[in-house]
Every structure is written in structure tokens, then in C-alpha cells.
Protein backbone atom coordinates (compact mmCIF):
# COMPACT_ATOMS: atom_id res chain seq x y z
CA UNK A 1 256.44 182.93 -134.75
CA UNK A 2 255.24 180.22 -132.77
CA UNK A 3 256.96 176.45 -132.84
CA UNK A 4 254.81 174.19 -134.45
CA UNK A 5 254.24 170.97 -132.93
CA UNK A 6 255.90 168.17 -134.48
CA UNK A 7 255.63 164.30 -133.93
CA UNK A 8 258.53 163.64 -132.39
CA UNK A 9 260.26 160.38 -130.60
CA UNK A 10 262.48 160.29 -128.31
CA UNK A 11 265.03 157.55 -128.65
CA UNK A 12 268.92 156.55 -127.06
CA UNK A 13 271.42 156.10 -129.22
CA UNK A 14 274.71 154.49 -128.97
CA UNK A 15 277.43 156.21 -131.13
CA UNK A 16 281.16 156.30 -131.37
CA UNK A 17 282.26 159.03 -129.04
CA UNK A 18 284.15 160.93 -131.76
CA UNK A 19 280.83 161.05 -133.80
CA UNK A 20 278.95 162.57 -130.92
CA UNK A 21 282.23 165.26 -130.80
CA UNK A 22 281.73 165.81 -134.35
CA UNK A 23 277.67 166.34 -133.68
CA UNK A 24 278.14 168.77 -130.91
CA UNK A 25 280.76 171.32 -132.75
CA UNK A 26 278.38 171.21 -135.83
CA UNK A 27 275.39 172.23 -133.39
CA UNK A 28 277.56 175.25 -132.15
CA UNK A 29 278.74 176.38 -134.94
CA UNK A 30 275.22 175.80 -136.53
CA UNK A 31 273.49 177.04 -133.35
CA UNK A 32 271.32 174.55 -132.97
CA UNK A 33 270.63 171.55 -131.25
CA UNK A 34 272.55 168.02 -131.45
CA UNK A 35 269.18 166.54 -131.89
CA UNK A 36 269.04 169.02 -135.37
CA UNK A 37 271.99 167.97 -136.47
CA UNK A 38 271.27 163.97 -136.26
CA UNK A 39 268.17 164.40 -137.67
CA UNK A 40 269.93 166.12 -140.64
CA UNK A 41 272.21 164.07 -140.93
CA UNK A 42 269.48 161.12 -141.63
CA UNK A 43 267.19 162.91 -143.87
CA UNK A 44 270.29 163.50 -145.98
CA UNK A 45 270.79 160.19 -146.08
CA UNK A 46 267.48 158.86 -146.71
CA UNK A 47 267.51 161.86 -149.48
CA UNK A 48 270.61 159.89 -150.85
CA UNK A 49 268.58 156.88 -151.02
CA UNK A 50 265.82 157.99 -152.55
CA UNK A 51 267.65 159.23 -155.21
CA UNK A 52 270.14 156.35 -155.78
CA UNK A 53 266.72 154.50 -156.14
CA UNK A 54 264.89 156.92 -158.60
CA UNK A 55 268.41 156.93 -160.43
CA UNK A 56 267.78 152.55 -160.89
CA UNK A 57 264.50 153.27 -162.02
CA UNK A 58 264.72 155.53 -164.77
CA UNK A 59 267.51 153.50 -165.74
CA UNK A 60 265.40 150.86 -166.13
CA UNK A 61 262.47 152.54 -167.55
CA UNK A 62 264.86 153.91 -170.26
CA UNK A 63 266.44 150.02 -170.78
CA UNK A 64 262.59 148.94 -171.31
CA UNK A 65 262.38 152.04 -173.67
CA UNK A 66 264.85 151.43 -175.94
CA UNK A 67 264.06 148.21 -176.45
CA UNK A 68 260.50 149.24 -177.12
CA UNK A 69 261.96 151.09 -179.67
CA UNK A 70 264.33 148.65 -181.10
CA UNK A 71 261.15 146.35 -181.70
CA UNK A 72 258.92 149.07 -182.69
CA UNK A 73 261.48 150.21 -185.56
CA UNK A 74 261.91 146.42 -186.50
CA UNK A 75 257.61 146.35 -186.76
CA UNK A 76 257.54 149.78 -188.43
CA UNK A 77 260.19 148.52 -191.14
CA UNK A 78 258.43 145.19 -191.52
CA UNK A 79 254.91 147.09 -192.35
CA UNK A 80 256.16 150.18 -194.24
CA UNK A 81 259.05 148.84 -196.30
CA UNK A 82 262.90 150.25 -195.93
CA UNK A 83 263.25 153.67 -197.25
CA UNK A 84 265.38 153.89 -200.12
């Protein structure tokens, strides 16, 4: 199957020489590049963040909800009477 171009950069990093260790025996063992496993390693982490910030915003869709709620039941009460 033939590779299919991808837009790639090129860029130099600086990292702690223990992380670049860690980088190359997950490419062997992975056999793949060290390139593969950095650019792994950050959509992982921009995975994370996505998350963490769909997480805040159905938390705050469901605060808005509630209180929605709270005001519609108080409005529904008002118009309708209490049950009894």
C-alpha cells in the first residue's frame, strides 16, 4: 500500500536526555520511528485536553440546565397550581 503524503514539519527539539532514552526503547519495541512515538505522545495529550475541556462544558451546560429547570418548575407551579 503506498505511504500517503502527509504535511509534515520538521522541527529540533530540546529534551531531557532520559526522555529521548525513554522515546527510543518505545520505538523499538513498537518498531517504529522516534518521530512516531513523539507525535503520539502529543496527540494523546492534546486528546487529554480536549476532553478535560468537553468535560467543563457539559458541566456547565448541565449547571445552566438545572437551573433552567429549577425556574421552569417554579413558573410551571406558579401557572398550574401545586398538585394536591
Amino acid at each position: 500500500m503506498a505511504r500517503r503524503a502527509q504535511n509534515l514539519a520538521k522541527v529540533t527539539l530540546s529534551l531531557p536526555r532520559e526522555l529521548v532514552e525513554f522515546a527510543d526503547a518505545k520505538a523499538t519495541e513498537r518498531e517504529t520511528s522516534r518521530s512516531k512515538i513523539v507525535t503520539e505522545a502529543l496527540a494523546t495529550l492534546r486528546a487529554q485536553d480536549e476532553d478535560e475541556l468537553a468535560r467543563e462544558g457539559y458541566a456547565l451546560y448541565a449547571e445552566d440546565n438545572t437551573e433552567f429547570a429549577a425556574a421552569s418548575l417554579s413558573a410551571a407551579s406558579e401557572t398550574f397550581g401545586r398538585a394536591s
